[in-house]
N, C-alpha and C. Protein backbone atom coordinates (compact mmCIF):
# COMPACT_ATOMS: atom_id res chain seq x y z
N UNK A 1 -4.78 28.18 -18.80
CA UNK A 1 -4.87 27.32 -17.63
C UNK A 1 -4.73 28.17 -16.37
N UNK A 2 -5.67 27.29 -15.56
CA UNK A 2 -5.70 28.86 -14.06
C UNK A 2 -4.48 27.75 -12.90
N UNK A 3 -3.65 29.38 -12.60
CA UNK A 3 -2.72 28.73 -11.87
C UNK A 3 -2.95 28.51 -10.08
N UNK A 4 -2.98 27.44 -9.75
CA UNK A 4 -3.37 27.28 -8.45
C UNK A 4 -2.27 26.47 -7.18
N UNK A 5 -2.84 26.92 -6.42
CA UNK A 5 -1.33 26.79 -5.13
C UNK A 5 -1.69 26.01 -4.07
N UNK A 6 -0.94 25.13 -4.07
CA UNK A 6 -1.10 23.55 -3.32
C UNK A 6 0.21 23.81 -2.31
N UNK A 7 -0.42 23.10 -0.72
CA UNK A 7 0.73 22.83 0.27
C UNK A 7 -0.07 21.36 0.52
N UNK A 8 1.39 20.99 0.99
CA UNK A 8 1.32 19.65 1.55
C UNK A 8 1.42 19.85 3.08
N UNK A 9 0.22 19.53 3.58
CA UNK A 9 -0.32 18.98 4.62
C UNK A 9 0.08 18.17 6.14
N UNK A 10 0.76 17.71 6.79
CA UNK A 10 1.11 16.95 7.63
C UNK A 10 0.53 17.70 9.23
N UNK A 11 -0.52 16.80 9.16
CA UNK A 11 -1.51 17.14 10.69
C UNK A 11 -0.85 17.31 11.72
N UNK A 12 -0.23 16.22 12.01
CA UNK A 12 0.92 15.99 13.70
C UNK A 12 1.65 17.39 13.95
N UNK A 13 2.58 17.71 12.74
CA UNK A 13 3.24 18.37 13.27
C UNK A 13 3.16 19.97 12.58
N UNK A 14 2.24 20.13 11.32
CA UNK A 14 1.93 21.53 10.97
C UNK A 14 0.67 22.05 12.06
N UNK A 15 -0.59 21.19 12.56
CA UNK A 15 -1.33 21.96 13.14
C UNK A 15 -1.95 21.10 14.39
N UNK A 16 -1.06 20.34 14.79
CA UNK A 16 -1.55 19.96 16.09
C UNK A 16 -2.19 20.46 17.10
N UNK A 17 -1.47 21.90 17.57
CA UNK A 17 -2.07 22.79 18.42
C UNK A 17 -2.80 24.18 18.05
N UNK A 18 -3.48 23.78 17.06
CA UNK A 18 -4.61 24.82 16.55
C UNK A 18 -5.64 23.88 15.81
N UNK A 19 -6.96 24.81 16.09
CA UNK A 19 -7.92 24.01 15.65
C UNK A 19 -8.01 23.75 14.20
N UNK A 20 -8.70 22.95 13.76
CA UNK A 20 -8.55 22.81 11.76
C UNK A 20 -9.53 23.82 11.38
N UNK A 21 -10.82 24.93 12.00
CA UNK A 21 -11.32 26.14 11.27
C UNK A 21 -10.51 26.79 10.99
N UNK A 22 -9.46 26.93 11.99
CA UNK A 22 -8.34 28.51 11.79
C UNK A 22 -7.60 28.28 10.83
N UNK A 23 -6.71 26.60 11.27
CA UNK A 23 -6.31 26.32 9.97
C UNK A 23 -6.20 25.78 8.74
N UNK A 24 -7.65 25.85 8.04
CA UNK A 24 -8.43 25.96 7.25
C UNK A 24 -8.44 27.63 6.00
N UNK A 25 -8.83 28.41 7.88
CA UNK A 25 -8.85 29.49 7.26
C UNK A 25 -7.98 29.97 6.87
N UNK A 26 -6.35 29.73 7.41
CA UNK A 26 -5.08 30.29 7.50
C UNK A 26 -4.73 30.18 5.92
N UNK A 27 -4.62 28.49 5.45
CA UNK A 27 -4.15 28.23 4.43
C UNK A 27 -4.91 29.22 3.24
N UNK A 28 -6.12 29.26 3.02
CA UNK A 28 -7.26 30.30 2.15
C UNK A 28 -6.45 31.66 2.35
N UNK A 29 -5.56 32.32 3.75
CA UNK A 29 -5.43 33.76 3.67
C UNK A 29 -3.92 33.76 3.13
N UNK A 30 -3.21 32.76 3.21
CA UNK A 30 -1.58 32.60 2.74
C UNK A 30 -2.27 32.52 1.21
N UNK A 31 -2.97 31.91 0.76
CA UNK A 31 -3.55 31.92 -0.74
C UNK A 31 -3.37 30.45 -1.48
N UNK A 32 -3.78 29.43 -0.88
CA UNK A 32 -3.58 28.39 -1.15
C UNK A 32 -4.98 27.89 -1.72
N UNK A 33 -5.00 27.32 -2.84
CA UNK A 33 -6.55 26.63 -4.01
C UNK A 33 -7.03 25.37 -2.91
N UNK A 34 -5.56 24.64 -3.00
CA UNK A 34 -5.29 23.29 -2.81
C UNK A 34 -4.89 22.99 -1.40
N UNK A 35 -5.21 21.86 -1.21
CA UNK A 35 -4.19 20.69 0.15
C UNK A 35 -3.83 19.19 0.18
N UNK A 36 -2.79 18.94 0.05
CA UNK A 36 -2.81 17.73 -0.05
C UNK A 36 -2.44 17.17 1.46
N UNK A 37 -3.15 16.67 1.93
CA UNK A 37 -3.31 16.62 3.51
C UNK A 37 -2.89 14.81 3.92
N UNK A 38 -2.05 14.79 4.33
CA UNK A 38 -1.56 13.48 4.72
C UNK A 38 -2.36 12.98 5.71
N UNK A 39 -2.90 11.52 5.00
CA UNK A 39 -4.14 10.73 5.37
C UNK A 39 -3.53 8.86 6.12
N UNK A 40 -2.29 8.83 4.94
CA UNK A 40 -1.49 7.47 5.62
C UNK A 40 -0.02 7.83 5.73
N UNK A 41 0.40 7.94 6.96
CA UNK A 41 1.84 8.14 6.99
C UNK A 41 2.81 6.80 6.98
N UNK A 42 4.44 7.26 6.92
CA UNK A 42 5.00 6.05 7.68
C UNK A 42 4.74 5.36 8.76
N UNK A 43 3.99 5.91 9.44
CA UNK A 43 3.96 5.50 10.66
C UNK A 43 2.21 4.63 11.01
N UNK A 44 1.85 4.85 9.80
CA UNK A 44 0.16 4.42 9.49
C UNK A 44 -0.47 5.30 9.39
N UNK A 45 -2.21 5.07 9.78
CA UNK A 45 -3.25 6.25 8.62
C UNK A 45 -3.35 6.95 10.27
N UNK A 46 -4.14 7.93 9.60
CA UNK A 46 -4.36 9.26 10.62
C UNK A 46 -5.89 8.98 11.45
N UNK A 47 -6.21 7.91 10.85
CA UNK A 47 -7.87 7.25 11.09
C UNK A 47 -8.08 6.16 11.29
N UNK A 48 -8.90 5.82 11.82
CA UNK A 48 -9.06 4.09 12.10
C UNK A 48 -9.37 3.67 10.88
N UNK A 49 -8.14 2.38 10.50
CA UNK A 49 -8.73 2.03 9.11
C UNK A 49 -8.63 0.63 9.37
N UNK A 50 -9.47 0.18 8.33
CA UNK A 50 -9.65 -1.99 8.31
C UNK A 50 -8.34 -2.10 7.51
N UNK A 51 -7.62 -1.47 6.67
CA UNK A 51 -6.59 -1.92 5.86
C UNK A 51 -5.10 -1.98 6.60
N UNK A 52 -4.83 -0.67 7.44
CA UNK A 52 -3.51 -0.82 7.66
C UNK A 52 -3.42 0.01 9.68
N UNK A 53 -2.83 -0.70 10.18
CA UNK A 53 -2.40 -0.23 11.81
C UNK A 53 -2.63 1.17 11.34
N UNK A 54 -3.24 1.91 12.72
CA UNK A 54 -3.32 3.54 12.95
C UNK A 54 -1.50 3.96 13.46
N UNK A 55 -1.56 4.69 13.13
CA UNK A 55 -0.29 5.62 13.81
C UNK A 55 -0.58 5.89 14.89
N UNK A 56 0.82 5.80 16.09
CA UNK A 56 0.56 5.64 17.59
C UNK A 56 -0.22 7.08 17.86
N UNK A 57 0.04 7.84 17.25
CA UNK A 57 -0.23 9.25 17.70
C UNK A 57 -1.42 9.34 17.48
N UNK A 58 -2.35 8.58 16.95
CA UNK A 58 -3.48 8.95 17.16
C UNK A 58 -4.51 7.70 17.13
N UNK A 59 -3.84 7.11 18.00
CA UNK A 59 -5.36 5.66 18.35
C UNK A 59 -5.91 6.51 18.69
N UNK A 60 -7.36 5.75 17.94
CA UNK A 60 -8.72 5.30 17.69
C UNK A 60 -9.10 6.90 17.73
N UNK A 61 -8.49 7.93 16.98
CA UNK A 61 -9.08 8.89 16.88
C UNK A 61 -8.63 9.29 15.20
N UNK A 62 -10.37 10.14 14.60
CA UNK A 62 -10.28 10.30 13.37
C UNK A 62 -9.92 12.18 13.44
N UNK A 63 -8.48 12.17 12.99
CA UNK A 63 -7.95 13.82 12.83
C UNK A 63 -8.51 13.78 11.24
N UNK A 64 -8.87 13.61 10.19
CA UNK A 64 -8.78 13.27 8.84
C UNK A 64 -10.07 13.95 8.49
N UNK A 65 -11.47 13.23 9.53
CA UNK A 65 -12.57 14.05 8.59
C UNK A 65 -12.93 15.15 9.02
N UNK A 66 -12.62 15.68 10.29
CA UNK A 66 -12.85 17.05 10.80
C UNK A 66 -12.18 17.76 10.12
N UNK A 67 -10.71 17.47 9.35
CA UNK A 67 -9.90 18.48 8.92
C UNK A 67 -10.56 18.48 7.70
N UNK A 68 -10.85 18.15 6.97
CA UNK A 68 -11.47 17.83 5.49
C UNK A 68 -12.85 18.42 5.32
N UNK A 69 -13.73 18.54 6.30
CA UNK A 69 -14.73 19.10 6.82
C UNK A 69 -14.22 20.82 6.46
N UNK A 70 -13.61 21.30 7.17
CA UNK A 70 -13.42 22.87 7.43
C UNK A 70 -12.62 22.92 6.21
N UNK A 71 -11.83 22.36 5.87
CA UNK A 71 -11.03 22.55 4.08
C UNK A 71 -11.97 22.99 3.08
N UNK A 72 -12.84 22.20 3.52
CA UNK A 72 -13.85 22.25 2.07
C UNK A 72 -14.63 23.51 2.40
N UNK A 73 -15.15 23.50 3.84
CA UNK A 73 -16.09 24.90 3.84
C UNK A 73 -15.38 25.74 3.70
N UNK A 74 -14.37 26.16 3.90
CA UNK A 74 -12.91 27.05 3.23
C UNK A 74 -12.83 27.43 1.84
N UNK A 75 -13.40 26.44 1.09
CA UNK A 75 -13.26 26.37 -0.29
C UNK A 75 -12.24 26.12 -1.28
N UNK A 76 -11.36 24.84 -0.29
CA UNK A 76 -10.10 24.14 -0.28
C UNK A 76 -10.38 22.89 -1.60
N UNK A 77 -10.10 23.03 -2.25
CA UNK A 77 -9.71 21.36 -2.95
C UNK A 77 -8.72 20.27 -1.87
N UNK A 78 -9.32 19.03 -2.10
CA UNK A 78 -8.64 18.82 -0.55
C UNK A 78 -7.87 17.17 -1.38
N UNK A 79 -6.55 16.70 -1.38
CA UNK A 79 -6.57 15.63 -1.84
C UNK A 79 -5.86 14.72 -0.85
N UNK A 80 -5.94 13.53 -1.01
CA UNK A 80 -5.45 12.51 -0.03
C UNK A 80 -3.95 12.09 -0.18
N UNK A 81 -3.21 12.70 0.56
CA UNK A 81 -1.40 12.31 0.45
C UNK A 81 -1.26 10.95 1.27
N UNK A 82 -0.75 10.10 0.72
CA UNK A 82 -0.71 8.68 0.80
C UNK A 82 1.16 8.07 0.75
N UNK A 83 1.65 8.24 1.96
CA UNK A 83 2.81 7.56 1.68
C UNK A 83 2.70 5.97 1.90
N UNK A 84 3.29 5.44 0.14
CA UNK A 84 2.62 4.24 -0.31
C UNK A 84 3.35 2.94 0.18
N UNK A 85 4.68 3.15 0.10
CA UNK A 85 5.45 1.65 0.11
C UNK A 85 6.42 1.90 1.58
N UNK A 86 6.51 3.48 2.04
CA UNK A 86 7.69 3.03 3.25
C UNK A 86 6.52 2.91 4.80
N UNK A 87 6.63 1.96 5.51
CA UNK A 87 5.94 1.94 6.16
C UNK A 87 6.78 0.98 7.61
N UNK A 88 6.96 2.24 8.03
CA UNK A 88 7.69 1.79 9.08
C UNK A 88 7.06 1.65 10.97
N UNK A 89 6.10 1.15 10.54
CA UNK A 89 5.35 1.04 12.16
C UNK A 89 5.88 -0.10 12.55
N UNK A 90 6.20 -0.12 13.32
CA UNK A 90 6.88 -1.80 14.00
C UNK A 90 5.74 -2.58 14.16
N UNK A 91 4.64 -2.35 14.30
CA UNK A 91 4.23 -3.43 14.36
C UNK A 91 3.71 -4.23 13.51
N UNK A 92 3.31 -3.28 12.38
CA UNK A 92 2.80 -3.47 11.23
C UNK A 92 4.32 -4.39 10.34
N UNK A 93 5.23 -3.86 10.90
CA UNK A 93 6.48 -4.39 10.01
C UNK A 93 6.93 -5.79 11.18
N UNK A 94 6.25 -5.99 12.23
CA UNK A 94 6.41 -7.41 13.20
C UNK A 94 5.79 -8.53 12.42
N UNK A 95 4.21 -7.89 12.10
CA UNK A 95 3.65 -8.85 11.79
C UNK A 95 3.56 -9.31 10.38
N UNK A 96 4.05 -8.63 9.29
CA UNK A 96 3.68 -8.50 7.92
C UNK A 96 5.47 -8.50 7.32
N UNK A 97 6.35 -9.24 8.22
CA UNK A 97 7.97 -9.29 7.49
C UNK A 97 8.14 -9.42 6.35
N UNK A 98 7.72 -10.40 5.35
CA UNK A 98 7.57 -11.09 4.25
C UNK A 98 6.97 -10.18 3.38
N UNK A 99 6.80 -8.90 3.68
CA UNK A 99 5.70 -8.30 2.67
C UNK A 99 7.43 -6.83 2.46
N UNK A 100 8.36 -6.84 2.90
CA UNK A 100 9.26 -5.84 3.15
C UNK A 100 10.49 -6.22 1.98
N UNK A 101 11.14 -5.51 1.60
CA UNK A 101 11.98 -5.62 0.72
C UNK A 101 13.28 -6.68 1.31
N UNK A 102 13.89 -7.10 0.31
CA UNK A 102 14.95 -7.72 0.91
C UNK A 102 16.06 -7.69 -0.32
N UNK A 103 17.05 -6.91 0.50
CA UNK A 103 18.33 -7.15 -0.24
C UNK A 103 19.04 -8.07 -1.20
N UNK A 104 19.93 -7.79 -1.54
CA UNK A 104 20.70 -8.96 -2.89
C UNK A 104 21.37 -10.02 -1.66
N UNK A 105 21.85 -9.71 -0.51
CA UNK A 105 22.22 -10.43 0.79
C UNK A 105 21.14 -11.33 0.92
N UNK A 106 20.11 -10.86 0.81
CA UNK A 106 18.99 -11.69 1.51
C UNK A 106 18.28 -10.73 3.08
N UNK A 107 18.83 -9.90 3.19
CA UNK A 107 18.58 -9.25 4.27
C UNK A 107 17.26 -8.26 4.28
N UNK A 108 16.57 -8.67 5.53
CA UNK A 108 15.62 -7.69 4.88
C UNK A 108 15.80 -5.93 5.67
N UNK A 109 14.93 -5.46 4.82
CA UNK A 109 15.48 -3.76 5.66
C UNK A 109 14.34 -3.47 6.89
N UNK A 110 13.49 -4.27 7.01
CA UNK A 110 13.04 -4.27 8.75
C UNK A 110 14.30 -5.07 9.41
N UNK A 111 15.25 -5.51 9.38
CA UNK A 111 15.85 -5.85 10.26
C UNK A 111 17.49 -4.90 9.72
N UNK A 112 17.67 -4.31 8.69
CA UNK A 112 18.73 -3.43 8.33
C UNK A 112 18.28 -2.21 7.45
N UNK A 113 17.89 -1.54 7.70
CA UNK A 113 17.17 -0.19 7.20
C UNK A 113 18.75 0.55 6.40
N UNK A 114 18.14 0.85 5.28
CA UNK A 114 19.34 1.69 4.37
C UNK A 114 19.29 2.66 4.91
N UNK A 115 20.43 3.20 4.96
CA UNK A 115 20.67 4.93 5.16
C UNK A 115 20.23 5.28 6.56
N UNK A 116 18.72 5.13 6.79
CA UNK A 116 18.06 5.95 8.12
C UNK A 116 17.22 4.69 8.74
N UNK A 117 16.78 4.60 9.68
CA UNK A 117 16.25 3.53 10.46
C UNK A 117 14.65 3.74 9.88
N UNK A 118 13.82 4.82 9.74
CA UNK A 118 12.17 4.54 8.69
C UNK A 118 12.50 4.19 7.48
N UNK A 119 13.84 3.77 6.80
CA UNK A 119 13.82 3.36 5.60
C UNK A 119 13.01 1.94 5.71
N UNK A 120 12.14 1.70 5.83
CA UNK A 120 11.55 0.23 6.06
C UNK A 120 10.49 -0.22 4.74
N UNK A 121 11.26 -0.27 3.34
CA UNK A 121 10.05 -0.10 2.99
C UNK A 121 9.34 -1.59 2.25
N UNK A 122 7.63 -1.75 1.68
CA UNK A 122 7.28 -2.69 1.49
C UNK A 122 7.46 -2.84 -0.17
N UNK A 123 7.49 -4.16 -0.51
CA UNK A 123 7.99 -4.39 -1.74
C UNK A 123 7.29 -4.30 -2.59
N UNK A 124 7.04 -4.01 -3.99
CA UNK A 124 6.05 -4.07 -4.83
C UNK A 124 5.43 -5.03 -5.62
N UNK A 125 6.72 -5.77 -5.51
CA UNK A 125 6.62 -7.02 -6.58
C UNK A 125 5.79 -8.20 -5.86
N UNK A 126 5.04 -7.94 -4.34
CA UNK A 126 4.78 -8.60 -3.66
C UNK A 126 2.85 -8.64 -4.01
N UNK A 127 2.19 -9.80 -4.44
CA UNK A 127 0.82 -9.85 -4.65
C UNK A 127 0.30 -9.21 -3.32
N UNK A 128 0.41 -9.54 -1.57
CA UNK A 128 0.01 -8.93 -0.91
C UNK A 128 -0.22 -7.78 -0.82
N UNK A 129 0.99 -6.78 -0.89
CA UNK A 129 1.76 -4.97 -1.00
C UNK A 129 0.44 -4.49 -1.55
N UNK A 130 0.42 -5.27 -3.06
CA UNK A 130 -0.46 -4.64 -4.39
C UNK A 130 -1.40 -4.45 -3.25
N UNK A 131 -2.44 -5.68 -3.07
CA UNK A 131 -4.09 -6.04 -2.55
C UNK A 131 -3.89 -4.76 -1.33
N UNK A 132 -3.00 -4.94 -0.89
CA UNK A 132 -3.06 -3.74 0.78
C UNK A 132 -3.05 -2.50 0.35
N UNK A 133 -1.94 -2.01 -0.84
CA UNK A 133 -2.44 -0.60 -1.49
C UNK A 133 -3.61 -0.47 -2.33
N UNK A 134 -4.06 -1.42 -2.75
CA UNK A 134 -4.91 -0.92 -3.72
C UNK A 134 -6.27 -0.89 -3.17
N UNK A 135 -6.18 -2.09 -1.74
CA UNK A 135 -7.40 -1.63 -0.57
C UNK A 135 -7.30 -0.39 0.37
N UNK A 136 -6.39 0.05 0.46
CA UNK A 136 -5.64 1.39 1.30
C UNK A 136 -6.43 2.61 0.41
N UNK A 137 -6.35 2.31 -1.12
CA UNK A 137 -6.86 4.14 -1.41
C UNK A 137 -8.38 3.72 -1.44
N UNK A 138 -8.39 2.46 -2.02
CA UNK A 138 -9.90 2.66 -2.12
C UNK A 138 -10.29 2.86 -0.84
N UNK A 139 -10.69 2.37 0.04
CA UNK A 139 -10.81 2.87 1.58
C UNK A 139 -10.55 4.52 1.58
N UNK A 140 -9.91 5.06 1.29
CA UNK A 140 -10.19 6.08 1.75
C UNK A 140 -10.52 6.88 0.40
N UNK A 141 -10.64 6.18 -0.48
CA UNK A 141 -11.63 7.14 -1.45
C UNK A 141 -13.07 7.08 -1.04
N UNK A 142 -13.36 6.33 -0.45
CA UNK A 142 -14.60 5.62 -0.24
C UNK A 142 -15.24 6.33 0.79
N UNK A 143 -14.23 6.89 2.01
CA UNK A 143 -14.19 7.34 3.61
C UNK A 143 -14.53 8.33 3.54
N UNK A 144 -13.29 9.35 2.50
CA UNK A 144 -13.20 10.85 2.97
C UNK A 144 -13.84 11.58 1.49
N UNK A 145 -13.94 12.55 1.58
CA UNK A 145 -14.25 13.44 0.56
C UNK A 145 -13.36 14.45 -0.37
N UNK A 146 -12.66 13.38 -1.05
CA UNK A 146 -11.15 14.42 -1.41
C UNK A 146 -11.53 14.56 -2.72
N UNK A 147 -10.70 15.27 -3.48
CA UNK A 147 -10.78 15.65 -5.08
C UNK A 147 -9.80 15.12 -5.71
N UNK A 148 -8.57 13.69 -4.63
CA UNK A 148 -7.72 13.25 -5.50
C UNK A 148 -7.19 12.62 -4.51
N UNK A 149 -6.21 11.85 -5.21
CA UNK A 149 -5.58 10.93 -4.44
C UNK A 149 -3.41 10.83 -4.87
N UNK A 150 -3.12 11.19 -3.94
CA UNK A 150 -1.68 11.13 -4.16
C UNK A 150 -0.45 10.41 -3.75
N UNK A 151 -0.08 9.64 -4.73
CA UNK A 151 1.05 8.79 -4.36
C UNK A 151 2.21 9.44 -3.64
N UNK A 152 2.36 9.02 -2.61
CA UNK A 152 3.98 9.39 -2.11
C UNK A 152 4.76 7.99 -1.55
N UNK A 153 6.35 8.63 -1.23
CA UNK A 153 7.18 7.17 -1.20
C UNK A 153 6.76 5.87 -1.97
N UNK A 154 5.94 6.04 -3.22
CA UNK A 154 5.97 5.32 -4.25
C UNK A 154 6.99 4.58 -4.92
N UNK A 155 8.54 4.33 -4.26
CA UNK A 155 9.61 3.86 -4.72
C UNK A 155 9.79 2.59 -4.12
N UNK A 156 11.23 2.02 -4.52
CA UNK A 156 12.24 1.25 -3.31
C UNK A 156 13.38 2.00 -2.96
N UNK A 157 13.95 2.22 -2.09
CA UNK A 157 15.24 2.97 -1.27
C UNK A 157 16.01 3.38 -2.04
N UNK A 158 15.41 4.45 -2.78
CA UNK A 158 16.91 5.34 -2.96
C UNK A 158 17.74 4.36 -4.30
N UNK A 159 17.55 3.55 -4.95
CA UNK A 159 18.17 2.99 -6.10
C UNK A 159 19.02 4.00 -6.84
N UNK A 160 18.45 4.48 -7.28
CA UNK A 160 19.38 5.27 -8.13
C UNK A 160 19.96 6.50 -7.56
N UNK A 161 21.38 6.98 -6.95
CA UNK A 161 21.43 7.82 -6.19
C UNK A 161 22.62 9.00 -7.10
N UNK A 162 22.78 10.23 -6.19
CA UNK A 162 23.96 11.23 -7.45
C UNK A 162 25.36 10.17 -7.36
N UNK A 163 25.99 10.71 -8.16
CA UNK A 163 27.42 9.64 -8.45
C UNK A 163 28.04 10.45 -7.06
N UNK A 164 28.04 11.58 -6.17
CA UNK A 164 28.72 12.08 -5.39
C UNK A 164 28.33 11.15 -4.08
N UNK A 165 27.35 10.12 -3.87
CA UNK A 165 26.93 9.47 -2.85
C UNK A 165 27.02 7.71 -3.24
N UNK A 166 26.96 7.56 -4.32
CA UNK A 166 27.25 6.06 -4.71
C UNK A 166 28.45 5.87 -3.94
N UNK A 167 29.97 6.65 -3.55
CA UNK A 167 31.09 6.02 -3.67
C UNK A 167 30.81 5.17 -2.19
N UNK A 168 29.36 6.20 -1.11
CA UNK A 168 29.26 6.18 0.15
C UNK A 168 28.65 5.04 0.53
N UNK A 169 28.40 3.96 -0.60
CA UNK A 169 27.16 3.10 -0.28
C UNK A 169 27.15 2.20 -0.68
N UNK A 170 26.51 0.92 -0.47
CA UNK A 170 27.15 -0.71 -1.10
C UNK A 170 25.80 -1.05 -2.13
N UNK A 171 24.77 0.21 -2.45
CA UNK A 171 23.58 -0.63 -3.17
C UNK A 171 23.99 -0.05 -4.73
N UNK A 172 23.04 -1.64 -4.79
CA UNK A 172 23.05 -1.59 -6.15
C UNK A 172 22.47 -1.08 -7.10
N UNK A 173 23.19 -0.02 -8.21
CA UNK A 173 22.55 0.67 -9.18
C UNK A 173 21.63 -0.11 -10.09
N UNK A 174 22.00 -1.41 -10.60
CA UNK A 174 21.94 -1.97 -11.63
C UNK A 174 20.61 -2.22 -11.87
N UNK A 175 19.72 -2.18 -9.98
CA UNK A 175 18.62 -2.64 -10.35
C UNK A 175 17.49 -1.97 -10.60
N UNK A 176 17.87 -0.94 -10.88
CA UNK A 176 16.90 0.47 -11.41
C UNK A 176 15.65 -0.29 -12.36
N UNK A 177 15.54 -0.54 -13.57
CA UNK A 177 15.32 -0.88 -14.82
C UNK A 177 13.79 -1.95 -13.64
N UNK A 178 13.99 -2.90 -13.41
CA UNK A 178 13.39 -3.79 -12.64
C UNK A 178 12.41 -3.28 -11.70
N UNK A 179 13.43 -2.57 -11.15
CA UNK A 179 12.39 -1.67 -9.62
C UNK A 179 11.50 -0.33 -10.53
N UNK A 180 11.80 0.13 -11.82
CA UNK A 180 10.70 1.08 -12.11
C UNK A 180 9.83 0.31 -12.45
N UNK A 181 9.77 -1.04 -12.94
CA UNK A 181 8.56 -1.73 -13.77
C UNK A 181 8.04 -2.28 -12.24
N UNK A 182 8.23 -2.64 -11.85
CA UNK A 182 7.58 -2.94 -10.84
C UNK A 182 6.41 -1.92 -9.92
N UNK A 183 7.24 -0.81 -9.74
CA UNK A 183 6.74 0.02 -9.31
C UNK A 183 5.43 0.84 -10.39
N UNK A 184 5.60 0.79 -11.53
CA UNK A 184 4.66 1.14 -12.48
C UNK A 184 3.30 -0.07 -12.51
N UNK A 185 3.64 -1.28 -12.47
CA UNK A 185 2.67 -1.89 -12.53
C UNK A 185 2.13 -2.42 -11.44
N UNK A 186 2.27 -1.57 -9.68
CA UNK A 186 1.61 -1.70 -9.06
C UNK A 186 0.82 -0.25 -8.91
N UNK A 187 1.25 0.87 -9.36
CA UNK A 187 0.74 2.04 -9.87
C UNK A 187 -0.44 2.01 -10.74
N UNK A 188 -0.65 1.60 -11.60
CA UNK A 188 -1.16 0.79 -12.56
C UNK A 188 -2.59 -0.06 -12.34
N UNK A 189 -1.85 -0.85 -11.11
CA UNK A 189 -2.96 -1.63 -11.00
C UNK A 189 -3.42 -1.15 -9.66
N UNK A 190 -3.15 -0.26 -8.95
CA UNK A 190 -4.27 0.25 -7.71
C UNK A 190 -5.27 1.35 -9.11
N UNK A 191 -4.48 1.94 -9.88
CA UNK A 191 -5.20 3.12 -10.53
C UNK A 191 -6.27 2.32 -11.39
N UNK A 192 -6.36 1.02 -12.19
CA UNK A 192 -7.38 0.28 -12.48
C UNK A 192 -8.30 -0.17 -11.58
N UNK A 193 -8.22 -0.28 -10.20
CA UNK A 193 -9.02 -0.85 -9.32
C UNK A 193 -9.79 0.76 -9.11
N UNK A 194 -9.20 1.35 -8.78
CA UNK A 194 -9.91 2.64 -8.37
C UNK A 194 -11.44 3.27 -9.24
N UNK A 195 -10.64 2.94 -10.59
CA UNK A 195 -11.38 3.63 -11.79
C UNK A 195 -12.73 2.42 -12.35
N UNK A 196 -12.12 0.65 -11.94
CA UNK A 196 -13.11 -0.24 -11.71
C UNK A 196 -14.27 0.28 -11.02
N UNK A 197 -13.74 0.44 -9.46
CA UNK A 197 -14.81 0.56 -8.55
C UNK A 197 -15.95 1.81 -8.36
N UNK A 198 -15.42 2.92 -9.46
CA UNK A 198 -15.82 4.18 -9.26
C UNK A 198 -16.88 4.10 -10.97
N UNK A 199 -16.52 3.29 -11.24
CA UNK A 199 -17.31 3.44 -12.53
C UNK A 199 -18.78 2.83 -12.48
């Protein structure tokens, strides 16, 4: 098996102020095969998309296919990093409340965020969540020209944490077991839609 060397990507703040030829070319001279280049952040996609709010930092501008463009003439494998369930744009989390996790309280974490204030994340077990991720990759399988597609923040908050931080925290372990099936069978079912639509 040939061994090959992947970085993860983040536009805003790895290459904002350089153009994407150089760093294109940069990643090829550090010795990198791969990129997994972040396409939807917490904060929304990097592109104007019909599925989910843009990230403030870049209304109505596409950073995504120019960079993907020079990757490839680089001779980059280029794949789509997708953070899936935390999605903390306010506005997207104004208008879409009901689609966000909610505590054993009843509380939801757009209005009490665990741990850090982007802990905001959307629920899985929710029929909407599914239809919005599973229209989210296709959209941009559809858009950009990648060689893959990659789940990130694919969880709920931190459930299962080391026993040195449980003593620090009021959530509940118990519900591990629940939150992996959940999370598998919305995994599951964006990866059947994908392989539907591509066939």
């Amino acid at each position: 098996m040939k061994f090959r060397k992947g970085a993860w990507v983040h536009v805003p703040k790895t290459f904002s102020d350089i153009d994407f030829e150089k760093a294109a070319k940069d990643l090829v001279d550090i010795g990198f095969n791969e990129v997994y280049l972040i396409v939807s952040s917490g904060q929304g996609t990097l592109y104007p998309s019909k599925i989910r709010l843009q990230s403030p930092d870049f209304k109505d501008r596409d950073v995504i296919s120019p960079f993907i463009r020079e990757l490839k003439k680089a001779g980059l494998k280029v794949h789509a990093w997708i953070v899936s369930l935390n999605l903390h744009n306010e506005d997207f989390a104004r208008s879409h409340r009901d689609w966000y996790v909610v505590n054993k309280e009843g509380v939801s974490c757009v209005d009490s965020p665990p741990y850090v204030n982007h802990y905001k994340w959307l629920c899985p077990t929710r029929e909407e969540v599914r239809e919005n991720l599973k229209s989210l990759f296709l959209e941009i399988a559809e858009k950009f020209d990648v060689d893959g597609l990659h789940f990130d923040y694919i969880r709920i908050p931190d459930i299962l944490l080391p026993k040195a931080l449980r003593k620090n925290t009021k959530v509940c372990q118990k519900k591990m077991f629940f939150s992996r099936a959940s999370i598998t069978v919305t995994v599951k079912y964006v990866e059947r839609s994908l392989w539907t639509s591509t066939a």
